[in-house]
C-alpha atoms as a PDB file:
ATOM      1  CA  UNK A   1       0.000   0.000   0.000  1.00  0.00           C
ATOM      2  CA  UNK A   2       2.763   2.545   1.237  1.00  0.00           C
ATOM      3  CA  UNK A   3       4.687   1.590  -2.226  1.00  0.00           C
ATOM      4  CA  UNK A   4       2.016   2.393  -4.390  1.00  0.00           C
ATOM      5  CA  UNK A   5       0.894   5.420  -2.409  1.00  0.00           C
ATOM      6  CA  UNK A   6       4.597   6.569  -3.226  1.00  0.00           C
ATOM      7  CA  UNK A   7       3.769   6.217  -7.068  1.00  0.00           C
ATOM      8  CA  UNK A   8       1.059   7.922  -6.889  1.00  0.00           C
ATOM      9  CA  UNK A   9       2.873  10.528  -5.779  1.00  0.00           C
ATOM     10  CA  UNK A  10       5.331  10.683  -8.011  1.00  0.00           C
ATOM     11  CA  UNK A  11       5.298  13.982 -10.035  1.00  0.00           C
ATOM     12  CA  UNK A  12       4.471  14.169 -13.306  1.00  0.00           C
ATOM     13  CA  UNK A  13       7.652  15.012 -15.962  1.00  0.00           C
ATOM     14  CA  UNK A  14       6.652  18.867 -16.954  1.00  0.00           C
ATOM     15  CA  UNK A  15       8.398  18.418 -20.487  1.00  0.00           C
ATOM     16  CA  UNK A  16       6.336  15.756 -21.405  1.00  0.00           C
ATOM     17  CA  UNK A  17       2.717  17.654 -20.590  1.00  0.00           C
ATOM     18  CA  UNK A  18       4.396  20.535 -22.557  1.00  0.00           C
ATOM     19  CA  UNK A  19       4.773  18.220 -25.758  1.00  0.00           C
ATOM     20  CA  UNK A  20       1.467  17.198 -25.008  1.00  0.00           C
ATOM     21  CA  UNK A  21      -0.062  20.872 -25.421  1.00  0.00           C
ATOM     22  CA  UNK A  22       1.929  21.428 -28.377  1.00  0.00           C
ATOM     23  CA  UNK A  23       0.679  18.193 -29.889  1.00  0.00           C
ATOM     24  CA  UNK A  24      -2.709  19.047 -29.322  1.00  0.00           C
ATOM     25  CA  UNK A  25      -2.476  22.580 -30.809  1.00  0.00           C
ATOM     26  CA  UNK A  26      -0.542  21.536 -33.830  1.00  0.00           C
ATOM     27  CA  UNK A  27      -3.611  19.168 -34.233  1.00  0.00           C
ATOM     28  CA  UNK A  28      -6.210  22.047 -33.783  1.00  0.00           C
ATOM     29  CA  UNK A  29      -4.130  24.440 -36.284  1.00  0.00           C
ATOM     30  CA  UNK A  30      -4.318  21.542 -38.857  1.00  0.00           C
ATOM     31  CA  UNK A  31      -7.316  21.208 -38.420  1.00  0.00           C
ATOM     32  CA  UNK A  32      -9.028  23.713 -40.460  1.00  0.00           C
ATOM     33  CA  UNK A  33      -6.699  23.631 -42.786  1.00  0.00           C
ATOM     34  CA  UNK A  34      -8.098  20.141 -43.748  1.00  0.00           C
ATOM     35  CA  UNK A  35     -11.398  21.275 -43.722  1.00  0.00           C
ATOM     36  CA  UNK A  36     -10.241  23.802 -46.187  1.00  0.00           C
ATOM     37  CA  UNK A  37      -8.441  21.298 -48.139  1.00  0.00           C
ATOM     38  CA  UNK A  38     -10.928  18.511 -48.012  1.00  0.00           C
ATOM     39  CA  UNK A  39     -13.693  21.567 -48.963  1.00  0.00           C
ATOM     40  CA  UNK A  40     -11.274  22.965 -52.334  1.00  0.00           C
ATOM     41  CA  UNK A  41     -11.253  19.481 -53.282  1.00  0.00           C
ATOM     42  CA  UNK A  42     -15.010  18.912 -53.205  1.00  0.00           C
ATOM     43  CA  UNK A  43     -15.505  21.945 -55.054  1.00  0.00           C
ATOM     44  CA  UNK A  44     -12.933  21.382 -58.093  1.00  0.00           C
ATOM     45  CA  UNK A  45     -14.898  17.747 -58.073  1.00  0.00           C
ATOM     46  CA  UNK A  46     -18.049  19.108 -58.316  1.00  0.00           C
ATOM     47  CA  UNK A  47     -16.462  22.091 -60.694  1.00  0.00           C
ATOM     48  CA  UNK A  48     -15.052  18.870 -62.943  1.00  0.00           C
ATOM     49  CA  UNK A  49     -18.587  17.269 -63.040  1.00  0.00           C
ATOM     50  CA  UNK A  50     -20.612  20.573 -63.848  1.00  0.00           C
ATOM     51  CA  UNK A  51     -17.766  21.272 -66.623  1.00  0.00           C
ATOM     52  CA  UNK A  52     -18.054  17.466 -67.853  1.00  0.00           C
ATOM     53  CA  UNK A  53     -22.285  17.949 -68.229  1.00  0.00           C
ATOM     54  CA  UNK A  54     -22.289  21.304 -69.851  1.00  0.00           C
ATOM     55  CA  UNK A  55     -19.299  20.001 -72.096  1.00  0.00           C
ATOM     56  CA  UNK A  56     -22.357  16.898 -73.348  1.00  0.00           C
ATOM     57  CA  UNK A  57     -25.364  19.374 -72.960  1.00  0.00           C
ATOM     58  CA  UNK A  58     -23.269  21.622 -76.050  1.00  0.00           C
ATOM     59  CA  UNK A  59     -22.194  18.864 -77.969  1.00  0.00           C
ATOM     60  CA  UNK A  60     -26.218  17.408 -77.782  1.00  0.00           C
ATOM     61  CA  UNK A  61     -27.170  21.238 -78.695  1.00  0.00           C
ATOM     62  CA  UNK A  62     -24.716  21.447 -81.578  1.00  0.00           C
ATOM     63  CA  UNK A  63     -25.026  18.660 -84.154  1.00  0.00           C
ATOM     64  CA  UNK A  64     -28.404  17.815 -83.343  1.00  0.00           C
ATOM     65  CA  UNK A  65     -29.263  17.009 -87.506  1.00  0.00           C
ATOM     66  CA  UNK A  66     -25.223  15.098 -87.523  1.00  0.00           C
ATOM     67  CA  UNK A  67     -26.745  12.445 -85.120  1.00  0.00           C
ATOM     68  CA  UNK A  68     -30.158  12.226 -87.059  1.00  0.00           C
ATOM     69  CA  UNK A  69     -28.299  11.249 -90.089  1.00  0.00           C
ATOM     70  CA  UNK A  70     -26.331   8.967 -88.027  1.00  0.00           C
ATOM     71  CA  UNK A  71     -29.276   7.324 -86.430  1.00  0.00           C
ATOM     72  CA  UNK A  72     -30.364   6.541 -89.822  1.00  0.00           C
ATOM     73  CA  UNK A  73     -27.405   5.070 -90.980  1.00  0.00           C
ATOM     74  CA  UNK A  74     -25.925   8.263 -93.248  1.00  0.00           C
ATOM     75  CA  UNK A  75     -22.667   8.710 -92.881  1.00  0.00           C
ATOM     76  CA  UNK A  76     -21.577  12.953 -92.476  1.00  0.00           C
ATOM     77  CA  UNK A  77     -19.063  15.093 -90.385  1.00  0.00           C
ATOM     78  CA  UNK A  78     -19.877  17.475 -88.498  1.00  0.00           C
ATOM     79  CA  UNK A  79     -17.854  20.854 -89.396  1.00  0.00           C
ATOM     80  CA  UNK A  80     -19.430  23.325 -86.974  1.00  0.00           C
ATOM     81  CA  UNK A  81     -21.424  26.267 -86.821  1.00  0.00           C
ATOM     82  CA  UNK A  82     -21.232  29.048 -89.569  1.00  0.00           C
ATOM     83  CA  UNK A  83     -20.806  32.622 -88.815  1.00  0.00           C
ATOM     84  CA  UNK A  84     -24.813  33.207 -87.359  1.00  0.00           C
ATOM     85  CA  UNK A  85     -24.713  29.884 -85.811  1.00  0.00           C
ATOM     86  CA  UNK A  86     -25.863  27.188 -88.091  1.00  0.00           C
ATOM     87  CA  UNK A  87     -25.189  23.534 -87.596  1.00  0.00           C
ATOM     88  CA  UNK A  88     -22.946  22.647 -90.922  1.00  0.00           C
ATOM     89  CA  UNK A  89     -22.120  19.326 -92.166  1.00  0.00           C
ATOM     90  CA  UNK A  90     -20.848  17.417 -95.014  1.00  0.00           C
ATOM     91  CA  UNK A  91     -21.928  14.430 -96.984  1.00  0.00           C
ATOM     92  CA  UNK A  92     -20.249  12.638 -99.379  1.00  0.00           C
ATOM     93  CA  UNK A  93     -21.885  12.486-103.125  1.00  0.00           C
ATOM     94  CA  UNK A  94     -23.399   9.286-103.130  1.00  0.00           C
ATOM     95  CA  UNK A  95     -25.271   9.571 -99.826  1.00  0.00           C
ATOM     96  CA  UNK A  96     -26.761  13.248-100.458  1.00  0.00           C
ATOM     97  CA  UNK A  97     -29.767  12.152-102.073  1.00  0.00           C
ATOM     98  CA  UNK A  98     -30.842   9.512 -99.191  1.00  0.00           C
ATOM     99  CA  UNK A  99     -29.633  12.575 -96.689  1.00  0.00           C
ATOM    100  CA  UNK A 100     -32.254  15.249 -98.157  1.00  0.00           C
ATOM    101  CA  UNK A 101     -34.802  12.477 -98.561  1.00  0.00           C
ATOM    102  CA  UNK A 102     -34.327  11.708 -94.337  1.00  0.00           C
ATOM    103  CA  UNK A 103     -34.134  15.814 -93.812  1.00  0.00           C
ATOM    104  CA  UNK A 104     -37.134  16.154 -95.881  1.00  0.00           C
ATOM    105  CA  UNK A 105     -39.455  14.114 -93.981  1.00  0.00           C
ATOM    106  CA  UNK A 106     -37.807  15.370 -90.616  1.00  0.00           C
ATOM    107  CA  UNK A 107     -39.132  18.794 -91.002  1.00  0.00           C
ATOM    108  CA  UNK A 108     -36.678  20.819 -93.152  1.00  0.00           C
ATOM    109  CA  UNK A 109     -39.218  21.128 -96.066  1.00  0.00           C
ATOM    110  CA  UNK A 110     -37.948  24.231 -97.977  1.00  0.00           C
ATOM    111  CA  UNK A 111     -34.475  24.381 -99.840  1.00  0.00           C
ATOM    112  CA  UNK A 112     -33.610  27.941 -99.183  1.00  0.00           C
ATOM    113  CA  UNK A 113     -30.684  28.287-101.263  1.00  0.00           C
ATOM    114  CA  UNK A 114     -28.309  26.206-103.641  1.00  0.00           C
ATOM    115  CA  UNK A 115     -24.974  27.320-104.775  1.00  0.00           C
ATOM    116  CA  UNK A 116     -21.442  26.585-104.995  1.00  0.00           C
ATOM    117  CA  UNK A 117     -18.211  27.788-104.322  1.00  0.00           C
ATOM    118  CA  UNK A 118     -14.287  27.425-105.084  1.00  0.00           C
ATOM    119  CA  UNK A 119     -11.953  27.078-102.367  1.00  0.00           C
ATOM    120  CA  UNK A 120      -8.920  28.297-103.957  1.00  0.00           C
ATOM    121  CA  UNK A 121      -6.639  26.830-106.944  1.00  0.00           C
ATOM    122  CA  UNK A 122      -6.144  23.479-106.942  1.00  0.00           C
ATOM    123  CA  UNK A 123      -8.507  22.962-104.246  1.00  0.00           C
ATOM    124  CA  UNK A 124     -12.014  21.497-103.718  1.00  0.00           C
ATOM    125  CA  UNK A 125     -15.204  22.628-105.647  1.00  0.00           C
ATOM    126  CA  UNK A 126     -17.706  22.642-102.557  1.00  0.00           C
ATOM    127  CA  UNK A 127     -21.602  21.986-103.631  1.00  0.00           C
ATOM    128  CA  UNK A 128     -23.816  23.599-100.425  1.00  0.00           C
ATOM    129  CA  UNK A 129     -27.605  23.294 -99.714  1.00  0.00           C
ATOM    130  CA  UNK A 130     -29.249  25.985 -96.899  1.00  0.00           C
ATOM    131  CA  UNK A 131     -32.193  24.037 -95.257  1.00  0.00           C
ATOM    132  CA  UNK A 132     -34.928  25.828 -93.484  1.00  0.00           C
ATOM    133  CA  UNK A 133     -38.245  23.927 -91.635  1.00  0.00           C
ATOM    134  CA  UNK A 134     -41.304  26.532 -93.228  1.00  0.00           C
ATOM    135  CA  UNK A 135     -43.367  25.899 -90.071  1.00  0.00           C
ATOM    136  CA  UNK A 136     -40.654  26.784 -87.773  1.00  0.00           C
ATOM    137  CA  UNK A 137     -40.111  30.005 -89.740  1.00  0.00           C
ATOM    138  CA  UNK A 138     -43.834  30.867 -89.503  1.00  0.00           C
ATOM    139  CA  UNK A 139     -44.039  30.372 -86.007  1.00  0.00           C
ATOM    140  CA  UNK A 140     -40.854  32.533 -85.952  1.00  0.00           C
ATOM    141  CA  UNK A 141     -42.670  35.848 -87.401  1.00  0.00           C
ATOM    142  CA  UNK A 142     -45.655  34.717 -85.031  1.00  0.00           C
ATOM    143  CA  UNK A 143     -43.834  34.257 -81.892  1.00  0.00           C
ATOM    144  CA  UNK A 144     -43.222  37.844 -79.898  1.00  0.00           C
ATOM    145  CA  UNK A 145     -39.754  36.488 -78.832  1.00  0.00           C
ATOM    146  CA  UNK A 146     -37.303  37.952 -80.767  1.00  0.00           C
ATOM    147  CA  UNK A 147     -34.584  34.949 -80.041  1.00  0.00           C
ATOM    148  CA  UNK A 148     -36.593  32.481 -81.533  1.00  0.00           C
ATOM    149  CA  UNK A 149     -34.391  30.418 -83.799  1.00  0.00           C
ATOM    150  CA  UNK A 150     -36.215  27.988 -86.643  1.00  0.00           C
ATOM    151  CA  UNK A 151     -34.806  25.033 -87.756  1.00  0.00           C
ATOM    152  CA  UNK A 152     -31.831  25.662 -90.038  1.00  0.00           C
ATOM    153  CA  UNK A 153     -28.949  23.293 -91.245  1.00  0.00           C
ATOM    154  CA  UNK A 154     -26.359  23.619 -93.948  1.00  0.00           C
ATOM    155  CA  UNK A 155     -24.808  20.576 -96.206  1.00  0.00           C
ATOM    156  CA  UNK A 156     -21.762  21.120 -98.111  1.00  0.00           C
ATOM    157  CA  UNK A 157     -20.442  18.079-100.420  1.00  0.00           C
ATOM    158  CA  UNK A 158     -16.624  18.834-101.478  1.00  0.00           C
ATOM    159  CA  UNK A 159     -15.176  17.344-104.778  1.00  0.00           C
ATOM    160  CA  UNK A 160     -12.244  17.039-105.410  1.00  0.00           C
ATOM    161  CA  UNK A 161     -11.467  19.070-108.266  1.00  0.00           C
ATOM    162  CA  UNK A 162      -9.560  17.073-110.572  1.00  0.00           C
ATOM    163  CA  UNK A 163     -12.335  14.116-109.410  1.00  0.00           C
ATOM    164  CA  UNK A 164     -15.492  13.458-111.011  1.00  0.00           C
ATOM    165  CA  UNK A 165     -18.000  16.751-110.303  1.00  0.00           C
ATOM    166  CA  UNK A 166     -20.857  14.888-110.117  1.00  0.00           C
ATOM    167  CA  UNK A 167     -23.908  14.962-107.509  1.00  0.00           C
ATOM    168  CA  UNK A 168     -27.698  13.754-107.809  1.00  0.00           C
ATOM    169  CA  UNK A 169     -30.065  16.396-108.782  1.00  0.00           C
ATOM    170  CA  UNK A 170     -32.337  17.440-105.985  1.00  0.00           C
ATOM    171  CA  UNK A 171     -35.053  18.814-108.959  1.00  0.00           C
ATOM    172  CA  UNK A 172     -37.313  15.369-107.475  1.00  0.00           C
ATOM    173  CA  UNK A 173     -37.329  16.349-104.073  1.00  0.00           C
ATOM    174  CA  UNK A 174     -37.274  19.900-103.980  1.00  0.00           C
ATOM    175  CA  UNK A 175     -38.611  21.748-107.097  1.00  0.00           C
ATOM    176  CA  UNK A 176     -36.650  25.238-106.449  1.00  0.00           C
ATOM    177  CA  UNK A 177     -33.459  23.445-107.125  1.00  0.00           C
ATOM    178  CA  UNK A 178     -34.205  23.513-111.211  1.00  0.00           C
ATOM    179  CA  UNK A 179     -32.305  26.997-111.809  1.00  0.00           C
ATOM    180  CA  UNK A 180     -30.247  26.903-108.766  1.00  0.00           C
ATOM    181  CA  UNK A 181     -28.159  23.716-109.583  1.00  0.00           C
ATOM    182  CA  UNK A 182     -28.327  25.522-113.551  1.00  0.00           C
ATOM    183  CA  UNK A 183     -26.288  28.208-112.223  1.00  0.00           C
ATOM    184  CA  UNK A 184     -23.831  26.159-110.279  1.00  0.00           C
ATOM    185  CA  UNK A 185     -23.383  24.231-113.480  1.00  0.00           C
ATOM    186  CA  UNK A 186     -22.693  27.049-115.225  1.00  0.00           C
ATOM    187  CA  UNK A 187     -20.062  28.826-112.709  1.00  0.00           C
ATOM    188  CA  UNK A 188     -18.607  26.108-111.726  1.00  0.00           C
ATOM    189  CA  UNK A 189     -19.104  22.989-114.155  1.00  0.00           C
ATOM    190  CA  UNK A 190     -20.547  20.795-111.050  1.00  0.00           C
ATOM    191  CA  UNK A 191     -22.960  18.210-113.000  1.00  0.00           C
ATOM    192  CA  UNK A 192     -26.100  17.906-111.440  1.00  0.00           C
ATOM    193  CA  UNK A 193     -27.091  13.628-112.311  1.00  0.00           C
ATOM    194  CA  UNK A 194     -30.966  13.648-113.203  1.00  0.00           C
ATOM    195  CA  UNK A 195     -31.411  17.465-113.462  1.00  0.00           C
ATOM    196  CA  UNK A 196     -34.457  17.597-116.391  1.00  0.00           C
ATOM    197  CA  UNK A 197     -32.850  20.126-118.178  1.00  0.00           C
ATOM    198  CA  UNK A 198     -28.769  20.389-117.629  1.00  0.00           C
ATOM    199  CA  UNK A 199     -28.060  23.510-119.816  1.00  0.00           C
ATOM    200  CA  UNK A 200     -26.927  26.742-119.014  1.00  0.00           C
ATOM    201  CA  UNK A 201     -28.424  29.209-117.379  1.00  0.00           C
ATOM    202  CA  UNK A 202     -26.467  32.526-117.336  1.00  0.00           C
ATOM    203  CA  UNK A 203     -23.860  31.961-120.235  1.00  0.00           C
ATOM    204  CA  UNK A 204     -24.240  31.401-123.981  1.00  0.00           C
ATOM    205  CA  UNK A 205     -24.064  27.580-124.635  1.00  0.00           C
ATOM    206  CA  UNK A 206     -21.004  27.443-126.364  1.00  0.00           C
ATOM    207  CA  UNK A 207     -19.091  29.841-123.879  1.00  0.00           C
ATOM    208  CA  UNK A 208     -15.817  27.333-123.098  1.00  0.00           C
ATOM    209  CA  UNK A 209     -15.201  27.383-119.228  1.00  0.00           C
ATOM    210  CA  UNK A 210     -16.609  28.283-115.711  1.00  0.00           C
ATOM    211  CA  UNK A 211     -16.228  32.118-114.885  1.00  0.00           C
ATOM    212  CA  UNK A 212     -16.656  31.590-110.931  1.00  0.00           C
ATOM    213  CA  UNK A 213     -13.525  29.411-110.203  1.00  0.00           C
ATOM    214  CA  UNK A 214     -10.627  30.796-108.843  1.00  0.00           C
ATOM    215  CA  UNK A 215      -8.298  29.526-111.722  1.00  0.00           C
ATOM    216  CA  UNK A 216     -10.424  30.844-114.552  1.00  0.00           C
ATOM    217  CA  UNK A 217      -9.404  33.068-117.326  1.00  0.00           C
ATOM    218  CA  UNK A 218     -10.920  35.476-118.941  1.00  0.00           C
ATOM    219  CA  UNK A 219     -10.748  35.207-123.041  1.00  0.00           C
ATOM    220  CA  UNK A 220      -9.689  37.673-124.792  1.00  0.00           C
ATOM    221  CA  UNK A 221     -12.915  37.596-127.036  1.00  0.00           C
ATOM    222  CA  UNK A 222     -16.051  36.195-127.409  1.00  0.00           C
ATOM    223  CA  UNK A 223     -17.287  35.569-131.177  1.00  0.00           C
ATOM    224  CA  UNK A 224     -21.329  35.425-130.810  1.00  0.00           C
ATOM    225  CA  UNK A 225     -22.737  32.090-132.566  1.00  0.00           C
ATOM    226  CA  UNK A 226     -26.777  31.670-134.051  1.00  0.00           C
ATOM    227  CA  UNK A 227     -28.434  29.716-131.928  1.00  0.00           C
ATOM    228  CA  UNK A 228     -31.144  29.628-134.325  1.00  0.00           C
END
């Protein structure tokens, strides 16, 4: 009893209850700095996930008519958007004609514009259709928002220029094509397969090459022929 009563007694080393203080106030500095840690973290997670869902919310919004085609088993790429926003995409030759068919029935009814362009010597002839869904557009001068968009998409088909410049006629599907595709015929020498009436539309019929591309040259006369 005396022996343990002596123990008990003993006093308590002063150095070690120091450490102990420091110990624990080390621990309560740390301490919010974890909880700030542990909180950044959470928030560049959550930052990450918002980033990763708006990143698939503006891919959804921008090809919307890419993945229709898709879904019906024509092939395109996606290109972008044009300069007011547009979704753009190109087909390949062979597959235009099933394309409009499919873009046709899905609501882009009206075939706003047909034309072509040249991009540069040497480079591709590009064919391009501007689709526009009427009913949309109606309910565009009807609605009293101003932001209202209708549907719109644009198709380009690039030939090679030293390749066959060949594409199917639209004239079937969408009647306003007939002097569009003329004129890009006539510019450009693009051949429009199953156009009713492939002439000319702007030059005389004999006139010998396409005044639009960029490698065209002027003659130095023209000698007028009877047609009659």
């Amino acid at each position: 009893m005396n022996k343990q009563n002596e123990e008990n007694k003993v006093p308590k080393n002063p150095l070690g209850s120091d450490l102990d203080k420091r110990n624990m106030q080390n621990n309560e500095s740390d301490k919010p700095q974890n909880e700030l840690n542990n909180s950044n973290q959470k928030k560049e997670n959550k930052d990450a996930l918002n980033k990763s869902d708006n990143e698939n919310k503006v891919e959804e919004v921008l090809d919307p008519v890419s993945k229709f085609l898709l879904s019906k088993g024509i092939n395109n790429n996606y290109i972008g958007e044009d300069h007011i926003g547009i979704e753009t995409i190109s087909i390949e030759p062979n597959t235009l004609y099933k394309a409009m068919l499919a873009l046709k029935e899905n609501g882009f009814d009206y075939l706003q514009c047909q034309g072509g362009y040249d991009e540069g010597p040497g480079k591709n002839l590009v064919c391009f259709y501007h689709l526009i869904s009427i009913d949309d557009f109606i309910l565009k001068n009807e609605s009293l928002e101003s932001k209202y968009q209708p549907k719109e998409v644009r198709i380009k088909v690039f030939l090679p220029r030293e390749g066959q410049l060949t594409v199917p006629s639209l004239y079937k599907i969408f009647k306003g094509s007939d002097w569009q595709e003329r004129e890009t015929f006539d510019m450009f020498g693009i051949k429009f397969e199953g156009h009713p009436h492939p002439k000319r539309l702007l030059m005389p019929e004999d006139w010998k090459g396409w005044p639009l591309r960029k490698d065209y040259i002027q003659p130095d006369f023209y000698e007028m022929q009877d047609a009659y």
